[in-house]
N, C-alpha and C. Protein backbone atom coordinates (compact mmCIF):
# COMPACT_ATOMS: atom_id res chain seq x y z
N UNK A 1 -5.06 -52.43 -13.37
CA UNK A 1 -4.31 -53.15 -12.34
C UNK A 1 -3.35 -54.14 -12.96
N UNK A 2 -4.02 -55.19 -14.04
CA UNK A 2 -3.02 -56.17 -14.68
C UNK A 2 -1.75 -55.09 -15.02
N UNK A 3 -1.98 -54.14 -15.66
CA UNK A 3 -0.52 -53.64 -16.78
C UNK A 3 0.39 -52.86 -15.45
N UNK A 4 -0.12 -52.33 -14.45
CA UNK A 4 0.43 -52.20 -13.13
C UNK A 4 1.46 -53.41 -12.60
N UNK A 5 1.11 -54.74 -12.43
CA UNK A 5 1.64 -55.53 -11.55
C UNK A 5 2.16 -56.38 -13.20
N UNK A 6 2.08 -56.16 -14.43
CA UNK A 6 2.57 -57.08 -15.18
C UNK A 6 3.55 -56.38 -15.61
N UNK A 7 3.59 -55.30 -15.99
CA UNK A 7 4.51 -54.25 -16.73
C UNK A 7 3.41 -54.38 -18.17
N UNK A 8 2.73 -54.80 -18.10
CA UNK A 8 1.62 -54.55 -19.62
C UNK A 8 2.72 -55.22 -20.91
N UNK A 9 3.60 -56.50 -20.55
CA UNK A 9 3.97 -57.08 -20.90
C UNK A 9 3.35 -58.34 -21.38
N UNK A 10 2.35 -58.78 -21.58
CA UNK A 10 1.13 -59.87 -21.52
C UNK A 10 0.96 -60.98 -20.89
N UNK A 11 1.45 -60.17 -19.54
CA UNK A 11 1.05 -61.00 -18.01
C UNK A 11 -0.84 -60.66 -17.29
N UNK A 12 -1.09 -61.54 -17.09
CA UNK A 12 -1.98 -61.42 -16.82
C UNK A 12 -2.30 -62.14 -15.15
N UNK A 13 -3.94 -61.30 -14.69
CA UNK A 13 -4.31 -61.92 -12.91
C UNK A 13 -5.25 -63.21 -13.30
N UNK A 14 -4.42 -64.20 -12.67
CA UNK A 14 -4.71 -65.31 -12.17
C UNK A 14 -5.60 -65.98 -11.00
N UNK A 15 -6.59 -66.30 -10.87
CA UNK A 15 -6.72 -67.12 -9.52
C UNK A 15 -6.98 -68.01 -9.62
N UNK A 16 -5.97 -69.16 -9.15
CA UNK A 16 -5.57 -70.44 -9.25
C UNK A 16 -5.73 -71.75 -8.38
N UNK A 17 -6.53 -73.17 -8.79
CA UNK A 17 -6.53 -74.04 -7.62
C UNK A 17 -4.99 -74.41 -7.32
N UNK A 18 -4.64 -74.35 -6.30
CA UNK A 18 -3.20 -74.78 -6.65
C UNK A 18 -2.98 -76.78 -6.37
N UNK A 19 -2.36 -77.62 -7.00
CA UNK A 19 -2.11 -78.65 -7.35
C UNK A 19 -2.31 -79.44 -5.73
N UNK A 20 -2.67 -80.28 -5.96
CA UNK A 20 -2.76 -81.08 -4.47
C UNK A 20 -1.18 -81.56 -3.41
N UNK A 21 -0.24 -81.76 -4.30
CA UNK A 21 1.22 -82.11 -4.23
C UNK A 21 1.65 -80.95 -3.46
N UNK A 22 1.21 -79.32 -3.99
CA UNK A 22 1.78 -78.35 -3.18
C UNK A 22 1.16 -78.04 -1.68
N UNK A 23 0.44 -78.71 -1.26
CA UNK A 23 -0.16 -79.01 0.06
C UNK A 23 0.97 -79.27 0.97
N UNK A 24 1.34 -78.60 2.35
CA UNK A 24 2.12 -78.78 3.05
C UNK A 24 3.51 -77.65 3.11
N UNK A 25 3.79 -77.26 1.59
CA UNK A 25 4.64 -76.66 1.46
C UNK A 25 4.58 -75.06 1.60
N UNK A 26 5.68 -74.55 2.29
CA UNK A 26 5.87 -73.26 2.66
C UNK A 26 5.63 -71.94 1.66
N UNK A 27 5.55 -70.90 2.11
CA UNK A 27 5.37 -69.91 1.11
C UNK A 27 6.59 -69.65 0.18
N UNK A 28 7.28 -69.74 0.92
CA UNK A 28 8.93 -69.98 -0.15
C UNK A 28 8.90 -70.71 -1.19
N UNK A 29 8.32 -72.11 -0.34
CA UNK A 29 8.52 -72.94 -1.25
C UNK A 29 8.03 -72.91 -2.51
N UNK A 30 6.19 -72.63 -2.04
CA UNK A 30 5.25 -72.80 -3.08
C UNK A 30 5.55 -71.36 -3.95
N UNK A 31 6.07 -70.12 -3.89
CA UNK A 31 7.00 -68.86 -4.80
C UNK A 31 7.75 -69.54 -5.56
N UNK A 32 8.88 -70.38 -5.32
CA UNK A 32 9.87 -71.17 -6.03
C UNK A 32 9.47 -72.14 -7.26
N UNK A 33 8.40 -72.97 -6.66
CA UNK A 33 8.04 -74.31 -7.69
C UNK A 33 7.07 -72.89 -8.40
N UNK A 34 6.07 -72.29 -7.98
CA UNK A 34 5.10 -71.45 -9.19
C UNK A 34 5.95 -70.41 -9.90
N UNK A 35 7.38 -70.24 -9.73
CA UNK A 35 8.19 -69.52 -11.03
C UNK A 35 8.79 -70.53 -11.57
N UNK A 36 9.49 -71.78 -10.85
CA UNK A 36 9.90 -72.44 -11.85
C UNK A 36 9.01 -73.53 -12.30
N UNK A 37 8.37 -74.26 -12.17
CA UNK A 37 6.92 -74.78 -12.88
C UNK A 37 6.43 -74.13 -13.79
N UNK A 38 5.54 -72.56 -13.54
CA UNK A 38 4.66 -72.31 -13.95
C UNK A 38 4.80 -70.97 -14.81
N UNK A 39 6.32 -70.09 -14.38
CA UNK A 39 6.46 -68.92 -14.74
C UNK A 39 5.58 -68.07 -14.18
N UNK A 40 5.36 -68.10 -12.84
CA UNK A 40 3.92 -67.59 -12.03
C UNK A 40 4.77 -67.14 -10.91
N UNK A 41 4.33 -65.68 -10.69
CA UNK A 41 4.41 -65.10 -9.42
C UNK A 41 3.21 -64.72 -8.48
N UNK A 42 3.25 -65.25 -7.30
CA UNK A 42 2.74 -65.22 -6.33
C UNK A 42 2.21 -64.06 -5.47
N UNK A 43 0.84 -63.62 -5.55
CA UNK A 43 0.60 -62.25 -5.11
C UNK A 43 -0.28 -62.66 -3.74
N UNK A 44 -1.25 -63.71 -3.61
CA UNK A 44 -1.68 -63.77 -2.76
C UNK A 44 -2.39 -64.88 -2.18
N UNK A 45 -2.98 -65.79 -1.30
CA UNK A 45 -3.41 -66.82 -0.98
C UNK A 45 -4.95 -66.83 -0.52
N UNK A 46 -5.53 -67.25 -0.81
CA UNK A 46 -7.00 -67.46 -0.50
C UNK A 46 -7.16 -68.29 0.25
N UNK A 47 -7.82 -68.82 1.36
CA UNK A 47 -8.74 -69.72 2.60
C UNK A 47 -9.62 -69.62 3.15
N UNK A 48 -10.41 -69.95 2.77
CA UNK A 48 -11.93 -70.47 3.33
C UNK A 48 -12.65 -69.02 3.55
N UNK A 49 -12.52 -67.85 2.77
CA UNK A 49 -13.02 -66.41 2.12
C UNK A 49 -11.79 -65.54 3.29
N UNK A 50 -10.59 -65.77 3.04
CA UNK A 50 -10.04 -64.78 3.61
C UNK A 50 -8.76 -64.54 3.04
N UNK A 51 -8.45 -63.61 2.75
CA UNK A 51 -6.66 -63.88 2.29
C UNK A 51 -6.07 -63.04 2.62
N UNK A 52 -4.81 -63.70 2.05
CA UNK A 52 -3.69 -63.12 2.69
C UNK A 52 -2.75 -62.64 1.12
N UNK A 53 -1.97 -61.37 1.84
CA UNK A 53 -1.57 -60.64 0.37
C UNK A 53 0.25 -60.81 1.19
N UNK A 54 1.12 -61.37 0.54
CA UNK A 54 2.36 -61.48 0.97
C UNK A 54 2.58 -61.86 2.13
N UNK A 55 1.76 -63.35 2.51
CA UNK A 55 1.71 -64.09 3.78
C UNK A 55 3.18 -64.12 4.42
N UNK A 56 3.48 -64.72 5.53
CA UNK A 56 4.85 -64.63 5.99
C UNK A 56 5.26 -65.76 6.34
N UNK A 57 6.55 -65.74 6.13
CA UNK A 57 7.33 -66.71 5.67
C UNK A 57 6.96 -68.64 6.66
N UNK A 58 5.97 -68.19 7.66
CA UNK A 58 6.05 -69.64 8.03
C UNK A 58 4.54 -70.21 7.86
N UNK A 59 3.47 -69.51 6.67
CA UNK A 59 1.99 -69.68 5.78
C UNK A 59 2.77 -70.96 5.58
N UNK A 60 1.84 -72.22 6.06
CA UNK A 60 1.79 -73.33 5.11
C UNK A 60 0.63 -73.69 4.65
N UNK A 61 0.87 -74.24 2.84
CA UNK A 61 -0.51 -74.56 2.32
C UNK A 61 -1.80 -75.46 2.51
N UNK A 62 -2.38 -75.56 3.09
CA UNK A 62 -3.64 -76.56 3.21
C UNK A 62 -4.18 -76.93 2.16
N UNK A 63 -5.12 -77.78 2.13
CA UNK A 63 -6.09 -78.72 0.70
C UNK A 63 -7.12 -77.38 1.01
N UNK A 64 -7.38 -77.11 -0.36
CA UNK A 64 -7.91 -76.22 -0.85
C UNK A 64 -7.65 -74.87 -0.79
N UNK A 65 -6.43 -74.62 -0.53
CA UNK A 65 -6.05 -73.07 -0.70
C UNK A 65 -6.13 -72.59 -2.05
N UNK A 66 -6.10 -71.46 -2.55
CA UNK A 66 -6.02 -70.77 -3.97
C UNK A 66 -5.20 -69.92 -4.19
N UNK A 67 -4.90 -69.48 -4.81
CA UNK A 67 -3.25 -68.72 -5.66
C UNK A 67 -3.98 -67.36 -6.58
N UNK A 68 -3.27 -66.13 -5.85
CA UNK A 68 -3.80 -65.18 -7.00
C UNK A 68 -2.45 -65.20 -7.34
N UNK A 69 -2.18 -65.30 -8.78
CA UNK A 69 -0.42 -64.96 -9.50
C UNK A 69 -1.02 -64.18 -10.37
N UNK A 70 0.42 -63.84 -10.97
CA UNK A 70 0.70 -62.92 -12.36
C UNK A 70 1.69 -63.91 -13.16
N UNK A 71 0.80 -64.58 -14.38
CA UNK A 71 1.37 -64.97 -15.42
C UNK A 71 1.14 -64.89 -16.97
N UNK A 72 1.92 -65.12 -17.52
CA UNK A 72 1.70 -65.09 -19.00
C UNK A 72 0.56 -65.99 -19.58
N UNK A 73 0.76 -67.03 -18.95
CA UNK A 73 -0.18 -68.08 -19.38
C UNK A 73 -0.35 -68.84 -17.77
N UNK A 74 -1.06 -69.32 -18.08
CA UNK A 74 -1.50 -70.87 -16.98
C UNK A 74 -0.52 -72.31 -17.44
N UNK A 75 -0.27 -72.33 -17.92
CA UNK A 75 0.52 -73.89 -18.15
C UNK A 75 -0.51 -74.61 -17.96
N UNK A 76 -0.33 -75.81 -16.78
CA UNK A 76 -1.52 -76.66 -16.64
C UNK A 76 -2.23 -76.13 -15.28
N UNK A 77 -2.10 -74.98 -14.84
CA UNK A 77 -2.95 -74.52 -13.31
C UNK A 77 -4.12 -74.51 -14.28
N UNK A 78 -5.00 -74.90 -13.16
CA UNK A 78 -6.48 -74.07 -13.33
C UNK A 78 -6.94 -73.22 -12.93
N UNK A 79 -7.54 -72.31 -13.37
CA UNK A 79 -8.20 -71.27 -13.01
C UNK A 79 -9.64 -71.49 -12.30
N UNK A 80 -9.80 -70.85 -11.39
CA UNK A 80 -10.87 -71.00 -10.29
C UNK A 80 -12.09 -70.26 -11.61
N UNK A 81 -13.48 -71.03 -11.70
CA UNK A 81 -14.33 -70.91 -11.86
C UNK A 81 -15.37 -70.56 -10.41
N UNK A 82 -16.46 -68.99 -11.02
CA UNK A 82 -17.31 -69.05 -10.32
C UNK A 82 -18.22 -70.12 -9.77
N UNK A 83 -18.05 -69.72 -8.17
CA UNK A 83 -19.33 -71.05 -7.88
C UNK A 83 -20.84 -70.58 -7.57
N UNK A 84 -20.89 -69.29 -7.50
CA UNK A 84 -22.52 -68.92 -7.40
C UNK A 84 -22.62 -68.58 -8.94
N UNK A 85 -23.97 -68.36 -8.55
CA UNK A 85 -24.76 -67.79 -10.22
C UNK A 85 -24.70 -66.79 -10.34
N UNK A 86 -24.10 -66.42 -11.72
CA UNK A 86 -24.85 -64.73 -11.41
C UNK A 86 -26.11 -64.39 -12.00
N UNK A 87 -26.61 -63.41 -11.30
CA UNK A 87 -27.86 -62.67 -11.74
C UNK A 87 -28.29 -62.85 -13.33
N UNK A 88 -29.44 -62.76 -13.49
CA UNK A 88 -29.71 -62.78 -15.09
C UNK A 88 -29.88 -61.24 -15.44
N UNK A 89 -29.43 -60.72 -16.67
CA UNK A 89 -29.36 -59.54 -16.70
C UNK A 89 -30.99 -59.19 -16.73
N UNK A 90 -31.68 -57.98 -16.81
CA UNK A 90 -32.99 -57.52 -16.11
C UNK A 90 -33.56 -57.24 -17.85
């Protein structure tokens, strides 16, 4: 899937807390600042276990939304850490 949506260029899938500042702002918007900020393109939005894959144009962000992108690196995003446990292997 990565070398699909990256060109197997050494982009890699992301899922991202996104910054508290981008709260409020539109899907446009928040596409715009995560290529020019982050070099990050925007594939899909996470909320409260539901998402949305190429939300439309009037998605605004809430406190605690999440970011699936395609980037080379993270810059300073963070990457969402698991919050359950997993299983111990048997």
């Amino acid at each position: 899937m990565t070398d699909i949506v990256s060109g197997g260029e050494g982009s890699e899938l992301y899922r991202v807390h996104l910054p508290d500042d981008y709260c409020g702002l539109s899907i446009d918007d928040l596409s715009k600042r995560l290529r020019d900020e982050h070099r990050a393109t925007l594939l899909a939005i996470s909320r409260g276990g539901q998402t949305w894959v190429n939300p439309q144009a009037d998605f605004v962000l809430q406190p605690l939304d999440d970011a699936l992108v395609v980037a080379e690196s993270l810059g300073n995003l963070q990457p969402l850490r698991p919050t359950r446990a997993m299983p111990a292997p048997a």
